[in-house]
N, C-alpha and C. Protein backbone atom coordinates (compact mmCIF):
# COMPACT_ATOMS: atom_id res chain seq x y z
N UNK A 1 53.17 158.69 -109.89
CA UNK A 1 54.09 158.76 -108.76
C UNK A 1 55.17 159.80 -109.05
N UNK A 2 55.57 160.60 -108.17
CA UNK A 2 56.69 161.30 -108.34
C UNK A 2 57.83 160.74 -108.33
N UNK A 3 58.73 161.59 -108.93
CA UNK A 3 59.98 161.37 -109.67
C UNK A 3 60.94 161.75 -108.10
N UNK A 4 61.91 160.90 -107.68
CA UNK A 4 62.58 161.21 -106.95
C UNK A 4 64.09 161.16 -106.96
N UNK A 5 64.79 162.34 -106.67
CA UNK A 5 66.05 162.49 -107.50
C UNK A 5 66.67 161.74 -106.63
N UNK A 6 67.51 160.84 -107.35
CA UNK A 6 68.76 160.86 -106.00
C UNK A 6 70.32 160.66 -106.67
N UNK A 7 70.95 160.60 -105.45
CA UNK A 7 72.27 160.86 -105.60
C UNK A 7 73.11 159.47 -105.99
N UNK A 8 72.45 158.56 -105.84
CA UNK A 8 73.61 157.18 -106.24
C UNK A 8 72.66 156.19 -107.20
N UNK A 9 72.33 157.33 -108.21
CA UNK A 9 71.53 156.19 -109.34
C UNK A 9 72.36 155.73 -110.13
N UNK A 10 74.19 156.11 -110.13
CA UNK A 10 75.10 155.57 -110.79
C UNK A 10 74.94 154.16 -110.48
N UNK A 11 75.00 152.74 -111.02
CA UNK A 11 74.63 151.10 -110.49
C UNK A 11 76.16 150.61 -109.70
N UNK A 12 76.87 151.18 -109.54
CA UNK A 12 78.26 151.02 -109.12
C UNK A 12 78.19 151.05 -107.72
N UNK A 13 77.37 151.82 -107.24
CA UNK A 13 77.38 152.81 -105.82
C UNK A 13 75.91 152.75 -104.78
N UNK A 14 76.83 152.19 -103.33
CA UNK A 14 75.54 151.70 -102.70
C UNK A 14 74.85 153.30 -102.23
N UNK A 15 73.64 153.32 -101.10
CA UNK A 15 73.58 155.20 -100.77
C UNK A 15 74.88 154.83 -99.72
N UNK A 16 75.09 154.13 -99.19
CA UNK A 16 76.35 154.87 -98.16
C UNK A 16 77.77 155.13 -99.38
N UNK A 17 77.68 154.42 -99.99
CA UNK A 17 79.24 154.64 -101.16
C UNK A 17 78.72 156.63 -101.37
N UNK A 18 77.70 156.77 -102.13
CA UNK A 18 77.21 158.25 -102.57
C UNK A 18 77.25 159.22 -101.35
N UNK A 19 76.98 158.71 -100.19
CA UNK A 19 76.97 159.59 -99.33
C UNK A 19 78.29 160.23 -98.55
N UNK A 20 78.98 159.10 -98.82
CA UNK A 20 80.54 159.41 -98.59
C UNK A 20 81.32 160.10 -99.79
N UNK A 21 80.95 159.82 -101.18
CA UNK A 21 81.49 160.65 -101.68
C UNK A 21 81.25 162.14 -102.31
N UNK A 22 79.56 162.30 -101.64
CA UNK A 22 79.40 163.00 -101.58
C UNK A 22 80.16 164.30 -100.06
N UNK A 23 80.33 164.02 -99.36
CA UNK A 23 81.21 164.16 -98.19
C UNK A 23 82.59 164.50 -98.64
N UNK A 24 83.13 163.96 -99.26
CA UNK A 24 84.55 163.71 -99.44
C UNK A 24 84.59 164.88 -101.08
N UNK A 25 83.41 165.26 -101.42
CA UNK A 25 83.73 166.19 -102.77
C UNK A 25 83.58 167.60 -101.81
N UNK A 26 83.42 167.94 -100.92
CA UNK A 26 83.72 169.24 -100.02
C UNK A 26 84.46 169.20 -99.80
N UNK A 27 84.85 170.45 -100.24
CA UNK A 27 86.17 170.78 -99.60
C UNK A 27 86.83 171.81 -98.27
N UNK A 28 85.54 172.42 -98.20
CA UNK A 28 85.58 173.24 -96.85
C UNK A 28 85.11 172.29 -95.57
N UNK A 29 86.09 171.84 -94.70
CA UNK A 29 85.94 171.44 -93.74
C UNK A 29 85.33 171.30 -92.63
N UNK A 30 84.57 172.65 -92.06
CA UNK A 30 83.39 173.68 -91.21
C UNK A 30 81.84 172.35 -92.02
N UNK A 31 82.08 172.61 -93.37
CA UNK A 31 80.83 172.36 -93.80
C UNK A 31 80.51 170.78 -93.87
N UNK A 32 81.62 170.60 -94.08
CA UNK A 32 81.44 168.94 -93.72
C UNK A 32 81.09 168.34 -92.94
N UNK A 33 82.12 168.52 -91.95
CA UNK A 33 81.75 168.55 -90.89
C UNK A 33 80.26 168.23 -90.17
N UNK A 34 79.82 170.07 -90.34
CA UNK A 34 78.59 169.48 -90.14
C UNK A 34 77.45 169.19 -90.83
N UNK A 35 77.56 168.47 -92.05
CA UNK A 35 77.28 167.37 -92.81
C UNK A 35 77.02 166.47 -92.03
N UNK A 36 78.31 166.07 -92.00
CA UNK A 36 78.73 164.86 -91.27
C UNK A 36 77.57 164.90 -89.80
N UNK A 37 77.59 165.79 -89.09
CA UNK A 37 76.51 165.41 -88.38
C UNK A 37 75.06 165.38 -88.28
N UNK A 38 74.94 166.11 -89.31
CA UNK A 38 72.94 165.99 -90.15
C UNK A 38 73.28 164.41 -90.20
N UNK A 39 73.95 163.72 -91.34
CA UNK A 39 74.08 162.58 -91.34
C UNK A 39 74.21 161.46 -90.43
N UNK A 40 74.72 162.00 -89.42
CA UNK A 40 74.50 160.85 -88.07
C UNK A 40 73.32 160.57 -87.89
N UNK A 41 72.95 161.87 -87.33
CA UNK A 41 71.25 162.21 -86.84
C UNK A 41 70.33 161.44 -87.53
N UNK A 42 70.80 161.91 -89.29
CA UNK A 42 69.40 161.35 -89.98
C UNK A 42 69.81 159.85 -89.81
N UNK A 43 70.56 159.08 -89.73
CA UNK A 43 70.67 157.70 -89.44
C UNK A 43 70.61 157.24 -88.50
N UNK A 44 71.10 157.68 -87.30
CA UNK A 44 70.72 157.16 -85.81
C UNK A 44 69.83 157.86 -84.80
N UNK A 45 69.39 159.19 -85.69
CA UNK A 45 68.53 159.80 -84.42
C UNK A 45 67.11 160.19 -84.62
N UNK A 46 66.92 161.94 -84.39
CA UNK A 46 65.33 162.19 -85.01
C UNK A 46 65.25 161.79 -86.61
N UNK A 47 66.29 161.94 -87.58
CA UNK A 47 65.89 162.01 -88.56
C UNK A 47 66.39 160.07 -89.55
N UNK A 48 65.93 159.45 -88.09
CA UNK A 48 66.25 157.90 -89.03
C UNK A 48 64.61 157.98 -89.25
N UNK A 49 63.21 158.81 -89.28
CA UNK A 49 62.20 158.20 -89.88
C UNK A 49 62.44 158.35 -91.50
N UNK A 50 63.06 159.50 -92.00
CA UNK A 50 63.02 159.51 -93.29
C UNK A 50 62.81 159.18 -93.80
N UNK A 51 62.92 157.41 -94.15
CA UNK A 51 62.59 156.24 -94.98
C UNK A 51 61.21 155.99 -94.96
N UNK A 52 60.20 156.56 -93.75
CA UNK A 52 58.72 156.33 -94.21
C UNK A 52 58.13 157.25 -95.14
N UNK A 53 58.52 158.49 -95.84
CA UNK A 53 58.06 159.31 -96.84
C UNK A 53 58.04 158.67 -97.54
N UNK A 54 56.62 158.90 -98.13
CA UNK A 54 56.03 158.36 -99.67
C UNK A 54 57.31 159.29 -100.87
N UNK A 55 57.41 158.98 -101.83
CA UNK A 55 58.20 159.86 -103.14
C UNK A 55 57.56 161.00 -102.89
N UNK A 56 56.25 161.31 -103.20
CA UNK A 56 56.10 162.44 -102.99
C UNK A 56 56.15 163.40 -101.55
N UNK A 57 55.67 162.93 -100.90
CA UNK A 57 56.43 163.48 -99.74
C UNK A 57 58.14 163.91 -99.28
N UNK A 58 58.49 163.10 -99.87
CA UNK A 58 59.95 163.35 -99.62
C UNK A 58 59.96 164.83 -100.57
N UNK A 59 59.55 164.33 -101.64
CA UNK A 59 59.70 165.77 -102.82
C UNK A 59 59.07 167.12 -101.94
N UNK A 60 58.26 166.96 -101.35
CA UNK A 60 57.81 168.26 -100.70
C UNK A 60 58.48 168.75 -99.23
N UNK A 61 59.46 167.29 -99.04
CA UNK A 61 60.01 167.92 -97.68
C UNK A 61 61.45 168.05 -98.40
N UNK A 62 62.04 167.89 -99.17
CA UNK A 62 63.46 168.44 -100.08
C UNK A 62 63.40 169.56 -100.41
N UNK A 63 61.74 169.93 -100.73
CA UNK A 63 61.33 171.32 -101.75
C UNK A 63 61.83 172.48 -100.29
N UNK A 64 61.14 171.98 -99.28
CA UNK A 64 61.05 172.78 -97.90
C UNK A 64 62.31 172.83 -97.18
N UNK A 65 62.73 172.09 -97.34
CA UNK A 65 64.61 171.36 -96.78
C UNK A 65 65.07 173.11 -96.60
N UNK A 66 65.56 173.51 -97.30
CA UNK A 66 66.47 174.64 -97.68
C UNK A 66 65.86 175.79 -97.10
N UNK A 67 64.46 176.23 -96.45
CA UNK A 67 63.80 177.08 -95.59
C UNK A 67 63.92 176.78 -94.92
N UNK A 68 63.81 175.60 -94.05
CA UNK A 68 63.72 175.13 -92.64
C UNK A 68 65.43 175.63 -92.11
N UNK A 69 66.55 175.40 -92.96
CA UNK A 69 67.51 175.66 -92.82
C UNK A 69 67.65 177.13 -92.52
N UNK A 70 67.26 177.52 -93.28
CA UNK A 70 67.55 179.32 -93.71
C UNK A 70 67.16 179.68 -92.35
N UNK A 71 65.78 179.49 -92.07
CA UNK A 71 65.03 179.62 -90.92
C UNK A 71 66.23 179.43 -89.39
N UNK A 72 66.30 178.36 -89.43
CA UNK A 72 67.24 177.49 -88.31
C UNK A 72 68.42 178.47 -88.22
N UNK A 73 69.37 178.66 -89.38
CA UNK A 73 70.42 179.32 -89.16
C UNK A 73 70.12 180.66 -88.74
N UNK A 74 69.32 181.38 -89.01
CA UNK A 74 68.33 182.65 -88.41
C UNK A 74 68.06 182.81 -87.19
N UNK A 75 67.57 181.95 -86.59
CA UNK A 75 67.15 181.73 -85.23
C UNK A 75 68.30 181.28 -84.67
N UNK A 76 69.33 181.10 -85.17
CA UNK A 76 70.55 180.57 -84.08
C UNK A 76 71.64 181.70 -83.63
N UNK A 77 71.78 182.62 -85.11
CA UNK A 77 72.23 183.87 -85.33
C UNK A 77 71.30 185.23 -84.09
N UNK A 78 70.18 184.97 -83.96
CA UNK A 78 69.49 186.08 -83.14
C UNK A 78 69.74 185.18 -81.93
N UNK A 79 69.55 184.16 -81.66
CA UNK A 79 69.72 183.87 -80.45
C UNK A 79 71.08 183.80 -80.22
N UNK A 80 72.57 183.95 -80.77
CA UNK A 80 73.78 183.96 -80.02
C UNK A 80 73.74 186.10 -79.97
N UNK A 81 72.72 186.42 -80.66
CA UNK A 81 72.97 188.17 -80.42
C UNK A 81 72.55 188.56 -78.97
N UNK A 82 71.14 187.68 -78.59
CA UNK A 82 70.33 187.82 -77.44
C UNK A 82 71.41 187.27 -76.00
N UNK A 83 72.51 186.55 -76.57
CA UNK A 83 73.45 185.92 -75.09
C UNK A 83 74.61 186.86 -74.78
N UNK A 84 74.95 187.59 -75.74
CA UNK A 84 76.22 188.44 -75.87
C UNK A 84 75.62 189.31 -74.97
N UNK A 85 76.77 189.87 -73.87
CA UNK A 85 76.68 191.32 -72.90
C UNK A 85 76.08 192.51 -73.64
């Protein structure tokens, strides 16, 4: 089985304790922010399936995480060039 990293393997800390302080260790505000709203989403919206990834699956959609982004912010950047006069 794959190894899956996570953020609140400290025994102190539930995932919402880690996820908040993960939140609260940014310090640029813009980015939090929208943090803060990936995090809604993944809890109340498209992204509450999360929890059905097998370990390894998750590992291959974390691996991919950071393209899909790159990608996304790309396509948002050409499309506010395509609205401008």
């Amino acid at each position: 089985m794959a190894k899956v990293k996570t953020i609140y393997s400290a025994p102190m800390l539930s995932a919402r304790q880690a996820m908040d302080k993960l939140l609260l260790s940014i310090g640029d505000e813009e980015v939090r922010a929208e943090l803060q709203k990936w995090l809604h989403d993944g809890l109340t919206g498209s992204g509450s399936t999360l929890h059905r990834l097998r370990p390894e699956q998750l590992t291959l959609f974390l691996d991919k995480l950071p393209d899909l982004l790159l990608a996304l912010y790309c396509q948002q950047q050409e499309d506010q060039k395509g609205e401008r006069p």
